[in-house]
Protein backbone atom coordinates (compact mmCIF):
# COMPACT_ATOMS: atom_id res chain seq x y z
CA UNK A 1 -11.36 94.30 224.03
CA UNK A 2 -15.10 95.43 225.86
CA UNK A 3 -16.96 93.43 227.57
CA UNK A 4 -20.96 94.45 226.90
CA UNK A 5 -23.90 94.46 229.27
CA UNK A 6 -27.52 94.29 227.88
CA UNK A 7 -29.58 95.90 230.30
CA UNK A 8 -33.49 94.59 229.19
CA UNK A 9 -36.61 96.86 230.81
CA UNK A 10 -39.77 96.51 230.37
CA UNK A 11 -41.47 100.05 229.77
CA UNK A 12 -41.28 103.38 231.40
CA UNK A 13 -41.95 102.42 234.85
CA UNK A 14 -39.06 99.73 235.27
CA UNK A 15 -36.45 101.29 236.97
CA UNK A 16 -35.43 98.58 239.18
CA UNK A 17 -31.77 99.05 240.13
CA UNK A 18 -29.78 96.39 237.67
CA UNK A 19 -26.37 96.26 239.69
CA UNK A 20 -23.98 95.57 236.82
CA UNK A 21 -21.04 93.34 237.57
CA UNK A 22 -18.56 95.06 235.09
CA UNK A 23 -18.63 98.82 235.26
CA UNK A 24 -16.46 99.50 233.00
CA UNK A 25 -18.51 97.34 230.23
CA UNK A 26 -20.18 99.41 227.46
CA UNK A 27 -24.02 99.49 228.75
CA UNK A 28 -26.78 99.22 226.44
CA UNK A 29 -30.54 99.37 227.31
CA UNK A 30 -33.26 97.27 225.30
CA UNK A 31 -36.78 98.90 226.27
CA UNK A 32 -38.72 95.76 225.28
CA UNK A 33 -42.07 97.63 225.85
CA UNK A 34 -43.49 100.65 224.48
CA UNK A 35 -46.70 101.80 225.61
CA UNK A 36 -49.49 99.35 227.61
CA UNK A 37 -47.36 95.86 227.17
CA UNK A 38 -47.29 95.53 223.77
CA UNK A 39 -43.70 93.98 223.21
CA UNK A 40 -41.60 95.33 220.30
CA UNK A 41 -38.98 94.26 218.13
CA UNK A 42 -41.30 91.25 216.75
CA UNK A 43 -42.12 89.75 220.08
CA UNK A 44 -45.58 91.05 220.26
CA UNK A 45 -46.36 90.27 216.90
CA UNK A 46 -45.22 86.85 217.24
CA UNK A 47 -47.42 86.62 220.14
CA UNK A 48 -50.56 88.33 218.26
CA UNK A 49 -50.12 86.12 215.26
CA UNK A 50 -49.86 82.80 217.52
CA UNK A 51 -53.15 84.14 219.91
CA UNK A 52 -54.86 84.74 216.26
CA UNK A 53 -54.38 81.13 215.64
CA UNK A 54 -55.71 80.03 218.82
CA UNK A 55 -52.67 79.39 220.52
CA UNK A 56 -51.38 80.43 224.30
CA UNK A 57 -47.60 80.11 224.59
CA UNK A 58 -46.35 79.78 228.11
CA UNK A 59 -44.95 82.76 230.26
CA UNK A 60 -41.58 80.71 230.66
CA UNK A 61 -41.58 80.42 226.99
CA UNK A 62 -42.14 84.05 226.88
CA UNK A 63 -38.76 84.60 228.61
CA UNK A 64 -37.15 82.22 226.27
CA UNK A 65 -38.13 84.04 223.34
CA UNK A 66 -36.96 87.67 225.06
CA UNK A 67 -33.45 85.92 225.97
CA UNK A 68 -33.46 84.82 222.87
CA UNK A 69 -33.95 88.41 221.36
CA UNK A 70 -31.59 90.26 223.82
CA UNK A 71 -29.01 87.54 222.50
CA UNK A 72 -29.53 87.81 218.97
CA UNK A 73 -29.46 91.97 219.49
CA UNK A 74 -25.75 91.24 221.08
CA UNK A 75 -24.85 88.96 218.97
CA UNK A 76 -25.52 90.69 215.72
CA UNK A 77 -24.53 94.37 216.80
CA UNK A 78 -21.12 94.03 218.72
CA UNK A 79 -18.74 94.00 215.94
CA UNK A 80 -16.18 90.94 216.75
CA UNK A 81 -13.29 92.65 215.73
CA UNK A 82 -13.07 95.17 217.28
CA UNK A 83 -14.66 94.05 220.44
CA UNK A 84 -12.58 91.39 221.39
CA UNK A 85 -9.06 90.03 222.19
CA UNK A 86 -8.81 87.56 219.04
CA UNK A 87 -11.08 89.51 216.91
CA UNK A 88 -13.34 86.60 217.70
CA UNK A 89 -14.57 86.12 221.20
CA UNK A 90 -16.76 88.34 222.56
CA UNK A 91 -18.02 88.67 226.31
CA UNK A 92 -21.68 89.82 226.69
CA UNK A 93 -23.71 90.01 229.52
CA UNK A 94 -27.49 89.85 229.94
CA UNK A 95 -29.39 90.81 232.53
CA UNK A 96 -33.50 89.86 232.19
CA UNK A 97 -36.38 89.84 233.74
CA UNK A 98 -38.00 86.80 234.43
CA UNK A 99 -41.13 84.89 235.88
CA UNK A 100 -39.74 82.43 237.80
CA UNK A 101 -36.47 83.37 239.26
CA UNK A 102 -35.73 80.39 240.63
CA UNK A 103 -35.93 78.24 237.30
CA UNK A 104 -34.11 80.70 235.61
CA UNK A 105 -31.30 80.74 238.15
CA UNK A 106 -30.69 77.26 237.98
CA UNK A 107 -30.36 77.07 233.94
CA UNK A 108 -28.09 80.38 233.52
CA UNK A 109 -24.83 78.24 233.57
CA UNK A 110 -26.20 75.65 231.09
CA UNK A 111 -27.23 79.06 228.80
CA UNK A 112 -23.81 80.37 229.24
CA UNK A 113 -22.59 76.77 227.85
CA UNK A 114 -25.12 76.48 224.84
CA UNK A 115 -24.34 79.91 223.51
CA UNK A 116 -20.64 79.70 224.11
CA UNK A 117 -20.92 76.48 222.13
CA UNK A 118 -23.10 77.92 219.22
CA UNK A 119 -21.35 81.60 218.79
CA UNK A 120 -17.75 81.21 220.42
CA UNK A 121 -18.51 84.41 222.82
CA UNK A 122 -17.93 84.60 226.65
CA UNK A 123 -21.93 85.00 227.69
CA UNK A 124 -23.21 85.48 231.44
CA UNK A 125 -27.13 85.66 232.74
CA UNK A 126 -27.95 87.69 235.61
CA UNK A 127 -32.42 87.40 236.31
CA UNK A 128 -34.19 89.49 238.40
CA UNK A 129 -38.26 89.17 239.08
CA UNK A 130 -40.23 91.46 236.40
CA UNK A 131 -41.73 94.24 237.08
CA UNK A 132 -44.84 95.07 238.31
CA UNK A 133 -47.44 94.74 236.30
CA UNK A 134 -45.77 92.24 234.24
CA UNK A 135 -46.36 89.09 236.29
CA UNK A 136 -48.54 88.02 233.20
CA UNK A 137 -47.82 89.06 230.05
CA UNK A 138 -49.62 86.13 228.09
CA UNK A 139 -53.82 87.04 227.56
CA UNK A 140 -55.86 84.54 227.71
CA UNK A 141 -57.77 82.76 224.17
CA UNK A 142 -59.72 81.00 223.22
CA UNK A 143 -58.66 77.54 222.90
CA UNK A 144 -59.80 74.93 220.25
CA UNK A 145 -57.72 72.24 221.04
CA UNK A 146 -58.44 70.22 217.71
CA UNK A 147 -57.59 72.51 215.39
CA UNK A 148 -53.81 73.18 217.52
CA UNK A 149 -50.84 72.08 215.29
CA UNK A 150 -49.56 68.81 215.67
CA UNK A 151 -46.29 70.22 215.65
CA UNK A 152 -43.66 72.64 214.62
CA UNK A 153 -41.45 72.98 211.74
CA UNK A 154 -39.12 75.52 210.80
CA UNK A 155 -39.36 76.76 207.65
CA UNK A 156 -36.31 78.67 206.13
CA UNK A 157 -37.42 78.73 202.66
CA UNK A 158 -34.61 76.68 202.16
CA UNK A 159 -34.33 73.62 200.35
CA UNK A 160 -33.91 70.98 203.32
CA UNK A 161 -36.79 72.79 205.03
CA UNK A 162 -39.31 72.88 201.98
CA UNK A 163 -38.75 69.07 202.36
CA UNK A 164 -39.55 68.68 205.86
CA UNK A 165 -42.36 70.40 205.19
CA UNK A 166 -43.73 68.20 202.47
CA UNK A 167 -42.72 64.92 204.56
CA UNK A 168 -44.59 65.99 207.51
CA UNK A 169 -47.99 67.33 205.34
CA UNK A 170 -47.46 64.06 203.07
CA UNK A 171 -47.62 61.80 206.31
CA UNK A 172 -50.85 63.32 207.29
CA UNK A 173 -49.28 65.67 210.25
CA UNK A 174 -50.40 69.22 210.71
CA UNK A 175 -47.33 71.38 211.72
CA UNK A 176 -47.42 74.87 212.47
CA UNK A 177 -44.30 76.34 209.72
CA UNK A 178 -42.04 78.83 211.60
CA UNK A 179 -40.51 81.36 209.80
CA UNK A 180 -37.90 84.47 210.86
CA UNK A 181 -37.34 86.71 208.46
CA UNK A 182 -34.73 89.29 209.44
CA UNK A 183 -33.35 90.91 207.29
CA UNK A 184 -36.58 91.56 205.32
CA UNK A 185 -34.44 89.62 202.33
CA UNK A 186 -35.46 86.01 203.21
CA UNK A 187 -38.96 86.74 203.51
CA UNK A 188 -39.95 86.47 199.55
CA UNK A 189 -38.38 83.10 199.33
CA UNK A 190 -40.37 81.41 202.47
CA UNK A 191 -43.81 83.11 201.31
CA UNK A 192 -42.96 81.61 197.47
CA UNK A 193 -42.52 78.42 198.90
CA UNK A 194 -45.45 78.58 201.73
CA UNK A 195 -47.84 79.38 198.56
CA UNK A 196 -46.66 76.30 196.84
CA UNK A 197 -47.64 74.02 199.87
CA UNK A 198 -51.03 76.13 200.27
CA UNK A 199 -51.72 75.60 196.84
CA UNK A 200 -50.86 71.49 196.82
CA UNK A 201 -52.17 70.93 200.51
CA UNK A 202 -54.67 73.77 201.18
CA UNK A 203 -54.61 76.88 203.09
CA UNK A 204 -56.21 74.78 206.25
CA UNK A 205 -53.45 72.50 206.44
CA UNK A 206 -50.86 75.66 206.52
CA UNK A 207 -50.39 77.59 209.29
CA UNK A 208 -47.38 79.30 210.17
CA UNK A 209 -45.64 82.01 212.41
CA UNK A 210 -44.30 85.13 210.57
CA UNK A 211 -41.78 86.17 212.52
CA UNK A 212 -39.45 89.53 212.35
CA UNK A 213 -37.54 89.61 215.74
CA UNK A 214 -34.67 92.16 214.78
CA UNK A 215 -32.81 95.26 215.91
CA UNK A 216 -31.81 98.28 214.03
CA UNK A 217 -28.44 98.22 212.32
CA UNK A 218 -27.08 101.02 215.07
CA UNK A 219 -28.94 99.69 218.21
CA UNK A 220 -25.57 99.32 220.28
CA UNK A 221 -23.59 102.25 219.89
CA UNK A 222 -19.91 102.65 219.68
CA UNK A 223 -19.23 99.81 218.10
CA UNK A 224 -19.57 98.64 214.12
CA UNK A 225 -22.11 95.99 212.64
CA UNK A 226 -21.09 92.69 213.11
CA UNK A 227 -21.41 89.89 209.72
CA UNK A 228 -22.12 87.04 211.53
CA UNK A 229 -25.22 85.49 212.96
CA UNK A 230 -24.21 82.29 214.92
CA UNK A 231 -26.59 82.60 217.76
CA UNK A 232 -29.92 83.12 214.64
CA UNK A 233 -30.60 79.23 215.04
CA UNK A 234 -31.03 79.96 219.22
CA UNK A 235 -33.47 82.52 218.41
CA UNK A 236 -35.06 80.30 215.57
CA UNK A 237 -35.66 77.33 217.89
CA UNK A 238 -36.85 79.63 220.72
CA UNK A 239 -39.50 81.02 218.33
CA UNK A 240 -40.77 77.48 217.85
CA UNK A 241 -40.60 76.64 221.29
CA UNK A 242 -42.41 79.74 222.23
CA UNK A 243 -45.32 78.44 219.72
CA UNK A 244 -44.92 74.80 220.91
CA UNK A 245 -45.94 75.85 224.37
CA UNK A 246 -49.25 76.80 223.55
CA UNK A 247 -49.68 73.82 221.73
CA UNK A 248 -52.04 72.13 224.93
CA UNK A 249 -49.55 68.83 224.33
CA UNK A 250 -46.87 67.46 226.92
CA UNK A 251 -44.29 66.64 224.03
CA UNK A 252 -44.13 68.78 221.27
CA UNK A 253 -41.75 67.77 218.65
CA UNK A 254 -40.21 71.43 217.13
CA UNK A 255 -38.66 69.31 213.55
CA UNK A 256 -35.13 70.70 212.13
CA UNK A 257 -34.95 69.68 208.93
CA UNK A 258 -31.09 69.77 208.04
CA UNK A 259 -28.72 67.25 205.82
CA UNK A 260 -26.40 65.82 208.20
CA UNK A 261 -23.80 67.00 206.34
CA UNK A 262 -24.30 70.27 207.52
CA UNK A 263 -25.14 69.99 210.27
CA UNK A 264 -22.02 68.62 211.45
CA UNK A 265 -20.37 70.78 209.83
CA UNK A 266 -16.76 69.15 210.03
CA UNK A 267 -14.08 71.96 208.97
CA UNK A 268 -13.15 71.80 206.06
CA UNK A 269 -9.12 72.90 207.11
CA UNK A 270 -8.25 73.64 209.79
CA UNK A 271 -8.55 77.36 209.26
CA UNK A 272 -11.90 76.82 209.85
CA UNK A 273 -12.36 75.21 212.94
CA UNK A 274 -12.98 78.36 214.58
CA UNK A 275 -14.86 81.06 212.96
CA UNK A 276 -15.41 79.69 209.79
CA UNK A 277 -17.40 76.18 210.87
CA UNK A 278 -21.01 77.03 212.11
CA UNK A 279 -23.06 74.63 214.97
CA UNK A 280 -26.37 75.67 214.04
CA UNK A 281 -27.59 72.43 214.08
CA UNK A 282 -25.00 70.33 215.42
CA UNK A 283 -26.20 67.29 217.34
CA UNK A 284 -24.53 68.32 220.41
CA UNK A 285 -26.36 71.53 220.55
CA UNK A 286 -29.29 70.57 220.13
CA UNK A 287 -29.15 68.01 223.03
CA UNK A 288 -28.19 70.84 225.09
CA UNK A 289 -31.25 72.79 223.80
CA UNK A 290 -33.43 69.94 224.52
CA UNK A 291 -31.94 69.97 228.23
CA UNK A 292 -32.64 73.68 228.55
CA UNK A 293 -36.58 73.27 227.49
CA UNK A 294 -36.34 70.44 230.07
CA UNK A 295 -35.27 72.37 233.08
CA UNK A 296 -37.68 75.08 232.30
CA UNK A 297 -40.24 72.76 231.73
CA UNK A 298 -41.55 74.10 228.20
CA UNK A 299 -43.56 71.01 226.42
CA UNK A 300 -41.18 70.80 223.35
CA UNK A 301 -37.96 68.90 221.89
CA UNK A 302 -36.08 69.58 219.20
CA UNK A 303 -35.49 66.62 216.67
CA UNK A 304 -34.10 66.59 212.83
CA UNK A 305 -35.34 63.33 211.31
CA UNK A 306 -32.40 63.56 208.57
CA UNK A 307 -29.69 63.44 210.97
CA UNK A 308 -29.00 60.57 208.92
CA UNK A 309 -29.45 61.41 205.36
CA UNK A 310 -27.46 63.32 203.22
CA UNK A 311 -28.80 66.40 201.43
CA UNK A 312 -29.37 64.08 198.27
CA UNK A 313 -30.63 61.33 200.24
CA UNK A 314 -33.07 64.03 201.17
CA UNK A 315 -33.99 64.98 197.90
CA UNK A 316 -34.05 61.65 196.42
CA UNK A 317 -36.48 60.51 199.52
CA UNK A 318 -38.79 63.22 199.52
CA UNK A 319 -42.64 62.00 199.52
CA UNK A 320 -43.81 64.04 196.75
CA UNK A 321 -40.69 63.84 194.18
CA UNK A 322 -42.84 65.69 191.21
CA UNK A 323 -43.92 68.71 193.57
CA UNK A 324 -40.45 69.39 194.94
CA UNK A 325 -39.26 68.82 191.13
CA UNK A 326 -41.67 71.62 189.94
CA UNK A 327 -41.13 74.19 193.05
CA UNK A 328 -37.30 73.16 193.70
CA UNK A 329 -36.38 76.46 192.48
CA UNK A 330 -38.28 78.36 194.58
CA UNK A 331 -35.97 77.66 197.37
CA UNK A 332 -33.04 79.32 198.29
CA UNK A 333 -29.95 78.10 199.82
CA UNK A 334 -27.09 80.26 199.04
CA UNK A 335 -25.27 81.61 201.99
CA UNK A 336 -25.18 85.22 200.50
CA UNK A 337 -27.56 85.92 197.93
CA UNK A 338 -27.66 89.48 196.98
CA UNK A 339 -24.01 89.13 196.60
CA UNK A 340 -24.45 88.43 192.88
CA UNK A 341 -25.45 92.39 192.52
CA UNK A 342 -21.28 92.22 191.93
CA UNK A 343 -21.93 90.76 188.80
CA UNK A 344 -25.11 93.03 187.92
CA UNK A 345 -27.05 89.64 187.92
CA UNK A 346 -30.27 89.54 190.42
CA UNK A 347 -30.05 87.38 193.57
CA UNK A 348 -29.91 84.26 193.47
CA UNK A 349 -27.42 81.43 193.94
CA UNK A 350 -24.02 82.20 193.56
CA UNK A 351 -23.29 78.32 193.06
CA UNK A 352 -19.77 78.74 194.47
CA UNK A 353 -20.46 79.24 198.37
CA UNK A 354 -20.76 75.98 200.80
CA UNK A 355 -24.12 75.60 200.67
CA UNK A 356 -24.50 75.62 197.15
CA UNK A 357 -21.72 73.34 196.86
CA UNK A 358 -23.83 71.00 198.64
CA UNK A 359 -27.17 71.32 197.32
CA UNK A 360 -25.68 71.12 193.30
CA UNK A 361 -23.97 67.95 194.70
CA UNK A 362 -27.54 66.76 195.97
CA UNK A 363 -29.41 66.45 192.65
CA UNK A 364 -26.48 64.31 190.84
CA UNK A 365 -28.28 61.30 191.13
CA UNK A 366 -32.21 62.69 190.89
CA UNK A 367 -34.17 60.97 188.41
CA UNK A 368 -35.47 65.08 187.84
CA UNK A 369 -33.45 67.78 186.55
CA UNK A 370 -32.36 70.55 188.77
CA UNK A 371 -34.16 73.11 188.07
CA UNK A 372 -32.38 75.54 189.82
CA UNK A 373 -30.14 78.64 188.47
CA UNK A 374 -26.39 78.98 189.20
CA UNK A 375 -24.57 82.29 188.51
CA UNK A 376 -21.24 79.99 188.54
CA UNK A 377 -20.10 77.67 186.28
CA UNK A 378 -17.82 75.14 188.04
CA UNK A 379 -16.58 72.86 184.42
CA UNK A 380 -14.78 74.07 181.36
CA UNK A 381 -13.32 77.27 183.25
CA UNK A 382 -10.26 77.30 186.45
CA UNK A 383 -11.60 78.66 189.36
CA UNK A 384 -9.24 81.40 191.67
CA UNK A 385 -8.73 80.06 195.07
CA UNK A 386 -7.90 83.34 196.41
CA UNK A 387 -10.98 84.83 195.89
CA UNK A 388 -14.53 83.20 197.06
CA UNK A 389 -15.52 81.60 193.53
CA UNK A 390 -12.54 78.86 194.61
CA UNK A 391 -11.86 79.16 197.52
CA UNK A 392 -14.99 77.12 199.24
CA UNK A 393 -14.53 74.46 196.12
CA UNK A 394 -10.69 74.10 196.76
CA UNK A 395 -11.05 73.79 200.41
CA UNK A 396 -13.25 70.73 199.56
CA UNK A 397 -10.68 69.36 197.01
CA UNK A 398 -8.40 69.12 200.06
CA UNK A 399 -10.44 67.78 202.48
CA UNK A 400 -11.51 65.08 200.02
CA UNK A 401 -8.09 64.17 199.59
CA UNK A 402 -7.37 63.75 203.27
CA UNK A 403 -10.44 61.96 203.88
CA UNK A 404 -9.01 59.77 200.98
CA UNK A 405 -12.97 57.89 201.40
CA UNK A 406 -11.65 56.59 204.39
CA UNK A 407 -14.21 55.54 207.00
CA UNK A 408 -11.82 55.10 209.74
CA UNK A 409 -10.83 59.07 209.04
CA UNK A 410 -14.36 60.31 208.72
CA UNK A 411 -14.60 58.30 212.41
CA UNK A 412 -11.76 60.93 213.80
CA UNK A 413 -13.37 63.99 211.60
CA UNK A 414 -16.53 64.01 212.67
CA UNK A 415 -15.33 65.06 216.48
CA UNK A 416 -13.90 68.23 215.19
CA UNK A 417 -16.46 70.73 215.72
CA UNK A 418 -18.13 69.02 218.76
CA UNK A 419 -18.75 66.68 221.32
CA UNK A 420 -21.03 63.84 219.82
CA UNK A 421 -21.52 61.43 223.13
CA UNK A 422 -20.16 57.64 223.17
CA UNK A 423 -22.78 55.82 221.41
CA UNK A 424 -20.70 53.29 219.28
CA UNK A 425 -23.72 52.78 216.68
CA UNK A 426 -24.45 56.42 216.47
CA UNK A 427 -21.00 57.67 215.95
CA UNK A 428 -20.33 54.80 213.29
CA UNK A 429 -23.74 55.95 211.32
CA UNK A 430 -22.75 59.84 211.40
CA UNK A 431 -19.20 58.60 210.08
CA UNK A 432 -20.90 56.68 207.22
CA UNK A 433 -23.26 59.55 206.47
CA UNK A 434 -20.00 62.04 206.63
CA UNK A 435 -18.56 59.77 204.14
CA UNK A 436 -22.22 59.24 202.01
CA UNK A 437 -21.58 63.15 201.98
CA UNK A 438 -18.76 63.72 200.90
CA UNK A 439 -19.17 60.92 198.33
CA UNK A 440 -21.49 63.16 196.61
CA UNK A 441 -19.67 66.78 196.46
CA UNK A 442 -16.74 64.61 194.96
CA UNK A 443 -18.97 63.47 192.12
CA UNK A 444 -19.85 67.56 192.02
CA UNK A 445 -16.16 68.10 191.81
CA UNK A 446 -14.79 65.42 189.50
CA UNK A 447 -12.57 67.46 186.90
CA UNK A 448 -13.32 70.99 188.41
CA UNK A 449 -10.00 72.65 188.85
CA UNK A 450 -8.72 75.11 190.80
CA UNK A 451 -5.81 77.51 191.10
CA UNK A 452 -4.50 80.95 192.50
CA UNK A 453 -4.76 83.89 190.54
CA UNK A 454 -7.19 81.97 187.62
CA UNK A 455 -8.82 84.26 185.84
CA UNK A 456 -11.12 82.51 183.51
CA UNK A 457 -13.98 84.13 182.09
CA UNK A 458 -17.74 83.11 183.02
């Protein structure tokens, strides 16, 4: 085990003293600025493509957005393995220049919370005032208030986000889409689908932030790349709260469009509790997002409309049924696309992993046909369960026969991967939805079978 500390500077001249707690901790610097200001590693890009568009984000939301970024840079190049105790846990500290020390100060325990939450690592903030020259960062423009966003959206280029998207134009709102594409792979599937809207709605009603925040794959050295990306929804929502600031509104609503069956994510066994069940969107985190904007006073919340609905209650209540129809398969949702380059077939989904499990379940009971391509066939054939073509699929067999369509069960599963307050009507509707989800991947499932060491042919 190593703990990490992610010194951040901004350019040459900063050579403040940063007193780092741990010594011994691998130290890693992140030069945020290169030349006269300009931030790197996406941030001032994001900012240039926001100012272009007539919006002013906030310098608090500015050192969101950098937080966010030093984060993500930890998160995604400290190899878990070998950097921790349980091959898991991690313990990362950040130290950051900041605005307003005193605001900062009083949210780094709450930050610590959040991200220990959302990734399972040990983090710890230490601020310090930035440097000179950097008291404003932010250039002033031009502001046409009318023509600001009504509010912000992220767009994945996934299927639950193509239909927030649609809602939200279809009920006459204007949002601003935000995008982050890193890696580079994601970025053909959110353009496809941004054309689509363009051409339905109009390039006036489409605006959106382009964003590549990223590091390179070697950026922290001594230590191997790390698979997962549980702190990329932190980052995401930071990116849309860094546009929502410049917005010129007191309550900004930054929409989430997610199925609640994902996002809360109850484990499937309990071998997944832990690394394998993801809180990207989990109701609890997001309420302790919301509390972090609060404190730091940036103009935005976070909200997810469907935190209700099921993926195919999605689809089936979407406002424009014959557009998604005709552009469904623009959309990706696969956890791992490229991974069909196994099979020499191009990306694309794998129809095997989690989140194709769920969208295939979705369009069961669509008056449209899905539209979408599959690499996997899941009738007619036995599926291994020791490899990944089962193994997701068997680990919902079981959890559907636990659940047993049970409501009083989904009541107790639904606190597995997270606090979800005392509200007696709220936790009885996520219970029902858990169930209404469920309901459907069993349908998906019905005479699918599974069984180690199967070894079917496509």
């Amino acid at each position: 085990m190593r703990r990490h500390s992610i010194k951040c500077r901004y350019g040459a001249a900063d050579k403040a003293r940063i007193n780092v707690i741990e010594k011994e901790s691998r130290q890693t610097v992140i030069q945020f600025v290169e030349g006269k200001k300009r931030f790197e590693y996406g941030i001032g890009d994001a900012l240039e493509q926001l100012q272009e568009m007539g919006i002013q984000p906030t310098e608090t939301a500015h050192d969101l957005l950098v937080l966010a970024a030093a984060v993500y840079c930890a998160d995604t190049r400290i190899n878990r393995y070998s950097e921790s105790q349980d091959s898991w846990s991690r313990e990362v500290d950040i130290y950051l220049p900041v605005r307003d020390l005193t605001t900062w100060n009083g949210v780094a325990s709450l930050l610590s919370k959040m991200l220990e939450f959302l990734t399972g690592d040990k983090w710890r903030f230490f601020f310090r005032e930035r440097p000179k020259g950097f008291t404003k960062v932010i250039r002033q423009a031009e502001l046409d208030l009318s023509g600001l966003p009504t509010s912000a959206c992220l767009f994945s280029g996934g299927l639950d986000s193509f239909i927030g998207a649609i809602d939200l134009l279809e009920a006459g709102e204007s949002p601003l889409l935000v995008s982050h594409s890193w890696p580079s792979n994601v970025s053909g599937y959110q353009n496809r689908c941004a054309l689509a809207l363009e051409g339905r709605y109009g390039k006036e009603c489409i605006r959106r932030l382009e964003s590549r925040v990223g590091f390179p794959k070697s950026f922290i050295r001594g230590t191997d790349l790390e698979n997962s990306e549980r702190s990329r929804s932190f980052l995401f929502f930071s990116l849309a709260a860094f546009a929502a600031s410049g917005f010129g509104k007191s309550d900004v609503i930054i929409h989430v469009p997610e199925n609640a069956l994902i996002s809360l994510n109850v484990p499937l066994d309990t071998l997944r509790l832990g690394s394998l069940s993801t809180r990207t969107t989990h109701p609890h985190y997001i309420r302790q997002f919301n509390e972090l904007l609060r404190k730091i006073k940036v103009p935005a919340r976070v909200a997810n409309a469907y935190n209700l609905k099921t993926k195919g209650e999605m689809v089936r209540g979407c406002s424009n049924q014959k557009f998604l129809a005709k552009h469904m398969a623009l959309t990706m949702s696969c956890a791992s696309p490229t991974k069909s380059r196994w099979l020499k077939l191009p990306p694309g989904h794998c129809g095997f992993c989690l989140p194709c499990i769920i969208r295939r379940a979705s369009t069961l009971n669509w008056k449209y046909k899905d539209p979408t391509l599959y690499h996997t066939k899941l009738r007619g054939r036995e599926l291994n369960s020791q490899k990944a073509e089962g193994d997701n699929i068997r680990s919902f067999q079981l959890a559907l026969y636990r659940l047993n369509n049970d409501i009083r069960r989904a009541r107790v599963l639904i606190h597995k991967s997270g606090p979800l307050g005392n509200d007696a009507k709220e936790l009885n509707n996520l219970a029902q939805v858990y169930l209404r989800g469920m309901r459907e991947v069993a349908k998906l499932l019905r005479g699918v079978k599974t069984a180690p060491n199967a070894s079917t042919p496509r």
